[in-house]
N, C-alpha and C. Protein backbone atom coordinates (compact mmCIF):
# COMPACT_ATOMS: atom_id res chain seq x y z
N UNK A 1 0.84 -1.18 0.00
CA UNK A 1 0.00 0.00 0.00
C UNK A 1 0.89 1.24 0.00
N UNK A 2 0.64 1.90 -0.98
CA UNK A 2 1.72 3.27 -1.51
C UNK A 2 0.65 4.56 -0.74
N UNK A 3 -0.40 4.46 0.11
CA UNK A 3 -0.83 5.92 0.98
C UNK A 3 0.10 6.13 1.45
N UNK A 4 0.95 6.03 2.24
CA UNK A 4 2.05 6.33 3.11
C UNK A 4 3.40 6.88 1.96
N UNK A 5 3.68 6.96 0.96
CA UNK A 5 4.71 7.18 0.18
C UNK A 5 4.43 8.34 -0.41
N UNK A 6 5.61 8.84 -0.76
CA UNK A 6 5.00 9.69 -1.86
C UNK A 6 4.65 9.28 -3.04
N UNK A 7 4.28 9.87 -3.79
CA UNK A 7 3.79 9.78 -5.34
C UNK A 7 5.19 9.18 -6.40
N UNK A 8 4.95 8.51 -6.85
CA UNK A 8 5.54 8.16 -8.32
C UNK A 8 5.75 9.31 -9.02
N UNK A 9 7.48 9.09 -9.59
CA UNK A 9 7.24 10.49 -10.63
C UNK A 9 6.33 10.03 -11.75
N UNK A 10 5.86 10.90 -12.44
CA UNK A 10 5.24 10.70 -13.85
C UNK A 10 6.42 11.06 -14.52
N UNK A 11 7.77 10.33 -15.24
CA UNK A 11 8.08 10.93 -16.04
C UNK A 11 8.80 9.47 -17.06
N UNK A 12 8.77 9.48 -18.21
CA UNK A 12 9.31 8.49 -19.40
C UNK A 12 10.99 7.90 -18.33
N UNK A 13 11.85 8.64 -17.49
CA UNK A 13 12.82 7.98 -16.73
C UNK A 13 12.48 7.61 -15.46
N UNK A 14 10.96 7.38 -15.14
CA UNK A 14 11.16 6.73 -13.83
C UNK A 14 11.34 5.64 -13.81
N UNK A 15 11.79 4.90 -13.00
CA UNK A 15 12.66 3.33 -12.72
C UNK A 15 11.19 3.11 -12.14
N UNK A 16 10.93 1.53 -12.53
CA UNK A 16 9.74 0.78 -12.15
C UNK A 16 10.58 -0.67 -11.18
N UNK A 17 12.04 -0.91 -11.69
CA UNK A 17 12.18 -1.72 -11.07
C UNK A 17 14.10 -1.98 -10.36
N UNK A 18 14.05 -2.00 -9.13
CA UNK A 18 15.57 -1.92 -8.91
C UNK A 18 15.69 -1.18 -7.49
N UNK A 19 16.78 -0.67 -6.91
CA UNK A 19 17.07 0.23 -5.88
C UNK A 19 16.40 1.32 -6.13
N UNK A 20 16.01 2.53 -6.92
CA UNK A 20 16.23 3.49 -7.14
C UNK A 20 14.44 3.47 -7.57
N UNK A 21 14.24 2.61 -7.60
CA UNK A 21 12.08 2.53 -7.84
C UNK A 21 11.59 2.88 -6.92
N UNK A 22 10.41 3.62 -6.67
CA UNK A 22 9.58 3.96 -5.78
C UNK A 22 8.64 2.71 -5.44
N UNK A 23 8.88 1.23 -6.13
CA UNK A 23 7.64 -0.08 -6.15
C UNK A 23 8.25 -1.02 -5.00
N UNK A 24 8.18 -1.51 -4.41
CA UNK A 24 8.45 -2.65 -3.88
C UNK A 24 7.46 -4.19 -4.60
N UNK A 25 7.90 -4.94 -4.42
CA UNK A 25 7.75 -6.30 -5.24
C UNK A 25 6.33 -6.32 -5.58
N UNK A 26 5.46 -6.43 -4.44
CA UNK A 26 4.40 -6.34 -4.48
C UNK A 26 3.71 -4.79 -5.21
N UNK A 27 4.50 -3.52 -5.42
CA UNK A 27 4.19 -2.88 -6.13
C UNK A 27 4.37 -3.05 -7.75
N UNK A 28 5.26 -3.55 -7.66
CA UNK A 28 5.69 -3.85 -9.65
C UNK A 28 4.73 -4.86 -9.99
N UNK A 29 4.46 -5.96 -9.12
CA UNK A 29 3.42 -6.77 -9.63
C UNK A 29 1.77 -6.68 -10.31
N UNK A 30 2.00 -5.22 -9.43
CA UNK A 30 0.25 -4.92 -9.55
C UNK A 30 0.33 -3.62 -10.74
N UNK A 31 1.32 -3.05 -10.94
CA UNK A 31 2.24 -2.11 -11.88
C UNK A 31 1.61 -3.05 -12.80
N UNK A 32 2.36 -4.30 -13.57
CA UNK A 32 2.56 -4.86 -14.46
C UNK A 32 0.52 -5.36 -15.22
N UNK A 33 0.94 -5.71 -13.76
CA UNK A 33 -0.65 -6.07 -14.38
C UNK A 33 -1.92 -5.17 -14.66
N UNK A 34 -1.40 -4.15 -14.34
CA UNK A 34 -2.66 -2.82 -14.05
C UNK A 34 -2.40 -2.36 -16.16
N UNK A 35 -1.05 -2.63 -16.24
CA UNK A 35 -0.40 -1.77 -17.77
C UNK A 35 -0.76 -3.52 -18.47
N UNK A 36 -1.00 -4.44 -18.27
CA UNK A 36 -0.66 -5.86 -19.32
C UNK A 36 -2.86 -5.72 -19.22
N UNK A 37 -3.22 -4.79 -18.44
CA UNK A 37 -4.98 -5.29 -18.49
C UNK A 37 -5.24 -3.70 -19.18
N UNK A 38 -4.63 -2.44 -19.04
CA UNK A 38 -5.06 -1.34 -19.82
C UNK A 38 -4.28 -1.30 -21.61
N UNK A 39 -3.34 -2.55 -21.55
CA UNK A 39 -2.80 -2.00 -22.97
C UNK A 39 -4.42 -2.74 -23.78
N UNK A 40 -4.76 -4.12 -22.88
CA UNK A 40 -5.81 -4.54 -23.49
C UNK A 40 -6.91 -3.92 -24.09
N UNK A 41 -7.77 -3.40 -22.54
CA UNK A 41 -8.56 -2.44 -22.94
C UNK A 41 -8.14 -1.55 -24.30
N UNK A 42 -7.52 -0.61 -24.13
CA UNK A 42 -7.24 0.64 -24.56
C UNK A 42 -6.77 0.12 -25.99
N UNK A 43 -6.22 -0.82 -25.94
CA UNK A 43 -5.64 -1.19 -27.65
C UNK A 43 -5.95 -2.23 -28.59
N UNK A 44 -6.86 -3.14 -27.59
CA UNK A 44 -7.19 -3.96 -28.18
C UNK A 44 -6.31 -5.08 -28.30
N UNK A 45 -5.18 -5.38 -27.31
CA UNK A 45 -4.07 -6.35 -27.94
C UNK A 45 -3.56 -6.77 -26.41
N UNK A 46 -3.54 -7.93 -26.13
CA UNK A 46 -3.28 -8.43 -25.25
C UNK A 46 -1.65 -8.84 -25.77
N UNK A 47 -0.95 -8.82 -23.98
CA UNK A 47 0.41 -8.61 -24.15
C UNK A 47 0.72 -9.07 -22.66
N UNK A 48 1.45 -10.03 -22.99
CA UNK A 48 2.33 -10.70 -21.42
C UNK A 48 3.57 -10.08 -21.28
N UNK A 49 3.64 -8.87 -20.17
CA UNK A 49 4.71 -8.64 -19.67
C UNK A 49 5.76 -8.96 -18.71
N UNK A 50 5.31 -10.10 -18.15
CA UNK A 50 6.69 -10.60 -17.27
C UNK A 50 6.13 -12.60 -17.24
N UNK A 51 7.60 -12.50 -18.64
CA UNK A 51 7.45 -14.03 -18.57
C UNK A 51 9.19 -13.96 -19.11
N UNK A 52 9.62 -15.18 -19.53
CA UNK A 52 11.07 -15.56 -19.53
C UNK A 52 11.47 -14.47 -20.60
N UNK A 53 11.37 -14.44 -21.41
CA UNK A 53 11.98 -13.20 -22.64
C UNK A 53 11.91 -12.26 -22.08
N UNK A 54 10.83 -11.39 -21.26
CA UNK A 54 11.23 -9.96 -20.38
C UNK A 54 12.54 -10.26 -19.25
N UNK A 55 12.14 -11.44 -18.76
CA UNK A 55 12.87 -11.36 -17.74
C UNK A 55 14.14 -11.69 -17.83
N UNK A 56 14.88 -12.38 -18.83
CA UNK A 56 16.25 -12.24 -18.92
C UNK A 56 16.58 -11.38 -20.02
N UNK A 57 15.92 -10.61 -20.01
CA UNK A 57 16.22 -9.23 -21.11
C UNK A 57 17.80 -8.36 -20.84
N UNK A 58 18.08 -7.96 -21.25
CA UNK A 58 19.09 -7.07 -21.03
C UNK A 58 19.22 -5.68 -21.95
N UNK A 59 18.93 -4.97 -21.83
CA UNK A 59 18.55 -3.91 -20.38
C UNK A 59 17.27 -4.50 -19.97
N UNK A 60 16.92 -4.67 -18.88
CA UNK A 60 15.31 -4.99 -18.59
C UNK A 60 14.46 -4.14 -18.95
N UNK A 61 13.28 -4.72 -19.84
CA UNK A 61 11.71 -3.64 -19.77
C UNK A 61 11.31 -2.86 -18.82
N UNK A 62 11.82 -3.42 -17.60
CA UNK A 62 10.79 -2.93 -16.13
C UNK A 62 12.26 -1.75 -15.29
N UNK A 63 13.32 -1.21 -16.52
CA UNK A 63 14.51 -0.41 -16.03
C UNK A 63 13.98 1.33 -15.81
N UNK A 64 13.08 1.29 -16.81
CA UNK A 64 12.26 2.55 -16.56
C UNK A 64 11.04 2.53 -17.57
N UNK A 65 10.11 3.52 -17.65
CA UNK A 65 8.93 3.66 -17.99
C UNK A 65 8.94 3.69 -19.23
N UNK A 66 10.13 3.99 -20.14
CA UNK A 66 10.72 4.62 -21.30
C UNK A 66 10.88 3.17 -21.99
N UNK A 67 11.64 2.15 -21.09
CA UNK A 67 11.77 0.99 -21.50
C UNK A 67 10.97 0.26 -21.79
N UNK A 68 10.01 0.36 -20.89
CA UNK A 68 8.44 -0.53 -20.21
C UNK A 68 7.71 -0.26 -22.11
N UNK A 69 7.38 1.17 -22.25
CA UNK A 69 6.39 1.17 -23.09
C UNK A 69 7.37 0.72 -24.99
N UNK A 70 8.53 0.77 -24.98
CA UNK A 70 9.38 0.65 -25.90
C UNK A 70 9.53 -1.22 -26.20
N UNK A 71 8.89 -1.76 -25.01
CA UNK A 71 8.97 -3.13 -24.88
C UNK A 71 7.71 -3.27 -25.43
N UNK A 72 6.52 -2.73 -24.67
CA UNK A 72 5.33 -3.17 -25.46
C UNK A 72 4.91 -2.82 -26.77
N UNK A 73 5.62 -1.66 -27.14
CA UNK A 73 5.86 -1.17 -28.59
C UNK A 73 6.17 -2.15 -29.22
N UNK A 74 7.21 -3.10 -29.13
CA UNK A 74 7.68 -4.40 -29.86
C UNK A 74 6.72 -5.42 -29.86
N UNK A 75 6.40 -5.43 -28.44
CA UNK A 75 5.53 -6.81 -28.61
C UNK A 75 4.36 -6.69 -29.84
N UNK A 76 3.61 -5.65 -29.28
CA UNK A 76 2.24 -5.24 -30.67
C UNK A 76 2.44 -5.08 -31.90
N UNK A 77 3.82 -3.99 -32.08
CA UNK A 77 4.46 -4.98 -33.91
C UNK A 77 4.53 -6.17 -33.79
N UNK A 78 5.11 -7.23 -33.16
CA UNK A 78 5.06 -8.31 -33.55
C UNK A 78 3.79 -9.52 -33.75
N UNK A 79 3.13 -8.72 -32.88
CA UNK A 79 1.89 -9.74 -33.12
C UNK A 79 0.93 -8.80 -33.96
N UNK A 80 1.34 -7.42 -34.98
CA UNK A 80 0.82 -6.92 -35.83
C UNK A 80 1.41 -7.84 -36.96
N UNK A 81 2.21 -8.29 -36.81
CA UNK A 81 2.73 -8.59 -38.03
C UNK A 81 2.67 -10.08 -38.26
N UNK A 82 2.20 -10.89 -37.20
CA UNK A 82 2.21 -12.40 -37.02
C UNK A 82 0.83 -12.49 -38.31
N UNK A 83 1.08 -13.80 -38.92
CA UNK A 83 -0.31 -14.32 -39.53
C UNK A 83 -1.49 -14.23 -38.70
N UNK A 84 -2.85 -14.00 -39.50
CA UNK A 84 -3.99 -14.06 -38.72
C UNK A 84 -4.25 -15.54 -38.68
C-alpha cells in the first residue's frame, strides 16, 4: 500500500524496477498487471509482460517507464505482423 509514500514520478525515466524505484515487489506486480490489463482495454491487444523473454532481457523492460512502453511497442508490432 503506496498511501504512506509519496507519489511516483510521472516521467518516461522513472525506474519501475531496482534500488532506485519507488515499487516494492508487491508494487511492480500490480504495476505490471494494471499496464498488461489497460494495454488490453485501450488497444485492443493483449500482451504478457513478465514471462522468460522480459525477464532475462538485457537492459530490462521494467529499467524505466521509457523501457516498459518501448517493450510493449515491440511486442504489438510483432503480433501486428504475425499471420492471422
Amino acid at each position: 500500500d503506496r498511501r504512506d509514500l509519496p507519489p511516483l514520478d510521472k516521467s518516461p525515466d522513472t525506474p519501475i524496477h531496482g534500488t532506485s524505484s519507488g515499487l516494492d515487489s508487491l508494487g511492480l506486480i500490480n504495476f505490471v498487471v494494471a499496464v498488461e490489463e489497460s494495454v488490453e482495454r485501450d488497444l485492443g491487444v493483449a500482451v504478457v509482460l513478465s514471462d522468460d523473454r522480459s525477464l532475462s532481457r538485457e537492459p530490462s523492460p521494467f529499467e524505466s517507464v521509457r523501457t516498459l512502453v518501448d517493450y510493449i511497442d515491440e511486442l504489438i508490432r510483432e503480433q501486428g505482423a504475425a499471420p492471422a
